[in-house]
Each structure stands twice: as structure tokens, then as C-alpha cells.
Protein backbone atom coordinates (compact mmCIF):
# COMPACT_ATOMS: atom_id res chain seq x y z
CA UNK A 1 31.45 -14.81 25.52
CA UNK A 2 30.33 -17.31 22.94
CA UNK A 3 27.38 -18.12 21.96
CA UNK A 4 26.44 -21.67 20.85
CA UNK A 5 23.86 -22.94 18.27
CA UNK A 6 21.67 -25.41 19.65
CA UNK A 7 19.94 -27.90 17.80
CA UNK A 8 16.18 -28.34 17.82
CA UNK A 9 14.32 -31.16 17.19
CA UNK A 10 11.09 -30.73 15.66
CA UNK A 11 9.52 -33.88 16.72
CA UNK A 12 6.50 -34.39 14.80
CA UNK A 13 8.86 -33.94 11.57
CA UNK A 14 11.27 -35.07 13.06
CA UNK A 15 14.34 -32.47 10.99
CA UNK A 16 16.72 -31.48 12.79
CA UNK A 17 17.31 -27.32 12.57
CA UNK A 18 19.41 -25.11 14.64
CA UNK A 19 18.10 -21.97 16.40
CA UNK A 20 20.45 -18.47 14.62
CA UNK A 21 19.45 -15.02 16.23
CA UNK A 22 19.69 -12.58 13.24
CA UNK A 23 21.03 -9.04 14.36
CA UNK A 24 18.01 -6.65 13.28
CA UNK A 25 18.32 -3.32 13.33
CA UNK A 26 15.97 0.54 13.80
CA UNK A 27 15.92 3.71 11.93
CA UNK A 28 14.27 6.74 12.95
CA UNK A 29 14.21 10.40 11.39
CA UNK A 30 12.49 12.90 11.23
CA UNK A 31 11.67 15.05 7.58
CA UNK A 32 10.40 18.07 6.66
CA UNK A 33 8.09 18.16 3.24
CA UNK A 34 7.05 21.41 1.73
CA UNK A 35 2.92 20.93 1.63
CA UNK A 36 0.72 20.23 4.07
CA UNK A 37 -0.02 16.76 5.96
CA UNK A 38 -3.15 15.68 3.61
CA UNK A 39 -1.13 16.31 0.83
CA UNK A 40 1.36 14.26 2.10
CA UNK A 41 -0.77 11.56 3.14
CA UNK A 42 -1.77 11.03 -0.27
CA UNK A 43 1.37 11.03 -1.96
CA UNK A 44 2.12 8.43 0.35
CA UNK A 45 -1.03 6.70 0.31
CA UNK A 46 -2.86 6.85 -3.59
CA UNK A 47 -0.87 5.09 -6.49
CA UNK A 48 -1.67 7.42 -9.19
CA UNK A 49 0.19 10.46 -6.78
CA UNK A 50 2.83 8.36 -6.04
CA UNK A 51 3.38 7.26 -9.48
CA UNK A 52 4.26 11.15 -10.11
CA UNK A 53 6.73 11.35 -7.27
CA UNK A 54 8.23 8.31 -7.69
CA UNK A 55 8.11 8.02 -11.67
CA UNK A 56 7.40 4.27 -11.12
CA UNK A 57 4.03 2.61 -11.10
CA UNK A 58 2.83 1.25 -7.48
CA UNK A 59 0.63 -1.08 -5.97
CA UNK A 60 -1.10 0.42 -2.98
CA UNK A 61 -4.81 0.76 -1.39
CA UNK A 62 -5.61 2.22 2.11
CA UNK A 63 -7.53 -1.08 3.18
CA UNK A 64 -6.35 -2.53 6.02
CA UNK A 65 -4.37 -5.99 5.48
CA UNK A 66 -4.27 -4.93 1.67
CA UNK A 67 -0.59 -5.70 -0.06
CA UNK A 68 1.42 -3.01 -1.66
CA UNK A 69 3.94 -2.84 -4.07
CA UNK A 70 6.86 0.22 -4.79
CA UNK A 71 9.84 0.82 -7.12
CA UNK A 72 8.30 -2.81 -9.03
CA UNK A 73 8.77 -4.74 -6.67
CA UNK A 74 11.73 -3.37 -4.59
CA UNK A 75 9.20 -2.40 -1.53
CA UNK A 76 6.45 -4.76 -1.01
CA UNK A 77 4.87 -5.54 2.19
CA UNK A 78 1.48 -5.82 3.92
CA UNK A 79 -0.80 -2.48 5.00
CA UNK A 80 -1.71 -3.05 8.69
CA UNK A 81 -3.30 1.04 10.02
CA UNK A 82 -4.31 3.76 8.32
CA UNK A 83 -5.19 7.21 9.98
CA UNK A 84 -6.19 9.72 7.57
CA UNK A 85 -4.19 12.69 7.19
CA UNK A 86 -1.99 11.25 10.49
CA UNK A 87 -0.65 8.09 9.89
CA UNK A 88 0.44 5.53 8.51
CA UNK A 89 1.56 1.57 9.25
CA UNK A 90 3.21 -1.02 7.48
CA UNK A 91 4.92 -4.57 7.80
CA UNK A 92 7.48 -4.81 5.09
CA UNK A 93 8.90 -8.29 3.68
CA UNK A 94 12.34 -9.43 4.23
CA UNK A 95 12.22 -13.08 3.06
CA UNK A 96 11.73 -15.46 5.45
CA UNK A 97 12.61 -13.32 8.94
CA UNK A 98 10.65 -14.30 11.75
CA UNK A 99 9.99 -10.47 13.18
CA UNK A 100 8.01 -8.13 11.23
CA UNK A 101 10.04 -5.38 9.95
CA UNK A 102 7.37 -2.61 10.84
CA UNK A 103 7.43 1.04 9.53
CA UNK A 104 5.24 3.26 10.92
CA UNK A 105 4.47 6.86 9.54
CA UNK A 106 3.30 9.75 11.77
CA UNK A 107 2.36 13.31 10.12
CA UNK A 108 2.45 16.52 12.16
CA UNK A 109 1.47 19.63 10.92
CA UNK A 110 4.99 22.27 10.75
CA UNK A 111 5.05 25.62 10.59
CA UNK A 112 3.91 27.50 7.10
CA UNK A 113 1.32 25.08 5.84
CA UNK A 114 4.71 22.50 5.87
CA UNK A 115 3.74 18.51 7.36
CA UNK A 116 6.44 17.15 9.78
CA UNK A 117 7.15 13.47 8.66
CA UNK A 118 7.81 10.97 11.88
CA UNK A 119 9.78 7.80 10.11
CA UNK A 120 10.06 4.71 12.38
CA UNK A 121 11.54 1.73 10.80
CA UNK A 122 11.89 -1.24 13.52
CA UNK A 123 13.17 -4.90 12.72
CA UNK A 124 15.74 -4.46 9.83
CA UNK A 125 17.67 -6.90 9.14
CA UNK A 126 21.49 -5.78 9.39
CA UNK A 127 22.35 -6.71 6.27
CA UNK A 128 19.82 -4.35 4.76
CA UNK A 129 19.83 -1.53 7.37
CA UNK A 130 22.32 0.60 4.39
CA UNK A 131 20.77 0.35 1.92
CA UNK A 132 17.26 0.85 3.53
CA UNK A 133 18.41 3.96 5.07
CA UNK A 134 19.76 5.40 2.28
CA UNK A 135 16.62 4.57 0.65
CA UNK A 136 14.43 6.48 3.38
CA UNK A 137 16.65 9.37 2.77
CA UNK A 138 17.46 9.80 -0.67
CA UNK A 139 14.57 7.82 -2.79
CA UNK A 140 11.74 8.13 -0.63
CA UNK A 141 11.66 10.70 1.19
CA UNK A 142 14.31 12.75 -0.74
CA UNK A 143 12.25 12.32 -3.64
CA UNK A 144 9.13 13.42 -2.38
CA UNK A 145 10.81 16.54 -0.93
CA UNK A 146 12.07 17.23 -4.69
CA UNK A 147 8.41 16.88 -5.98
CA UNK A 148 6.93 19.34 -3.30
CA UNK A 149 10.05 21.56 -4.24
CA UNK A 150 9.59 21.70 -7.60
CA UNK A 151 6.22 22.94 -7.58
């Protein structure tokens, strides 16, 4: 089956534009982080804790609607829900994509004073999904597994 673009024609500006469904993607794990889920919540949440995880300065405030900023600039996105201690929501920015790529972050308290991370990542655009899930994995998550580790 084949699909067909159609045109469009936007009448009060009268351009003519053409109607391409972009492929998005999910990804959804689940991690395990050495401390409990307040601790977790504000390495994740306070820029002066992730600044010592991450070893790069950030841009981030627990205000609804407030803009954040990680690995200068790589992340950026808007904050939309904050639960203390529980979770966490966030649209992040893909250029110009007309679904928000939401990730949403749940914390469960784990066995031996350990927090159970619940990663949710919905609306990635397929040409990203790689690298974004290596990036959950290894720089994110990864790193803030090291951190907990190494204490």
C-alpha cells in the first residue's frame, strides 16, 4: 500500500504545504539506583545535585511550566508535573514536531533503602529514538547509577 501526500491549502495564506506523518517512536525501562526515592528526586530535580552527577551545569526549577536545560543545551524542554519524592513530567523539544515528546518519571521505593526508577519516553522522533535511548541508558541514568555507586 502507498501512501500519498496530499496537498493542503491554507486559505487565508493562501501557501500551499503538504501533510508528512513523521514515524515517532516510545521507550520504556525500568532502573534501579542505589539511594532512596527523595534522594533521587533531587538529583533529578535541583541543578546544583545534578551538576555533581552530571559534571555539567543545568538549568532546572520544580515550577510547573518552568524551562530546563541539560548537558548545555543537549536536553531542553518544558516542566509540565511535579510530585515530590514520586514523580516527575516533562515535554522535551524536538524542533518543530507537532506531538509533544513527553517523558514522564515515576519513583518507587525498592528493596534496601534502593528507589525503583519508572522511565516513559513517548513521541520520539525515529530519527532520534538511538541516540535518545542510549542516552537514557548510559548518560542519564547510567550516570546517576555511577554517582550513587561511588559513594
Amino acid at each position: 500500500m502507498h501512501l500519498r501526500q496530499r496537498p493542503v491549502i491554507d486559505r487565508w495564506n493562501a501557501r500551499r504545504y503538504f501533510l508528512i506523518f513523521i514515524p515517532m517512536k516510545e521507550f520504556k525501562k525500568y532502573f534501579v539506583i542505589p539511594a532512596p526515592p527523595e534522594d533521587v528526586y533531587l538529583a533529578l530535580t535541583n541543578p546544583n545535585t545534578i551538576h555533581l552527577w552530571s559534571g555539567e551545569v543545568a538549568e532546572m526549577s520544580t515550577g510547573p511550566d518552568s524551562e530546563f536545560s541539560l548537558w548545555e543545551g543537549a536536553i531542553s524542554g518544558k516542566n509540565i508535573e511535579f510530585e515530590k519524592d514520586k514523580k516527575i513530567v516533562q515535554q522535551w523539544y524536538f524542533g518543530e514536531q507537532e506531538e509533544p515528546s513527553i517523558v514522564t518519571i515515576k519513583l518507587h521505593p525498592h528493596e534496601n533503602g534502593k528507589t525503583s526508577v519508572e522511565l516513559k519516553h513517548i513521541n520520539i522522533p525515529d530519527q532520534d529514538f538511538d541516540d535518545i535511548k542510549e542516552g537514557w541508558i548510559n548518560a542519564y541514568f547510567g550516570s546517576l547509577q555511577d554517582f550513587y555507586e561511588e559513594e
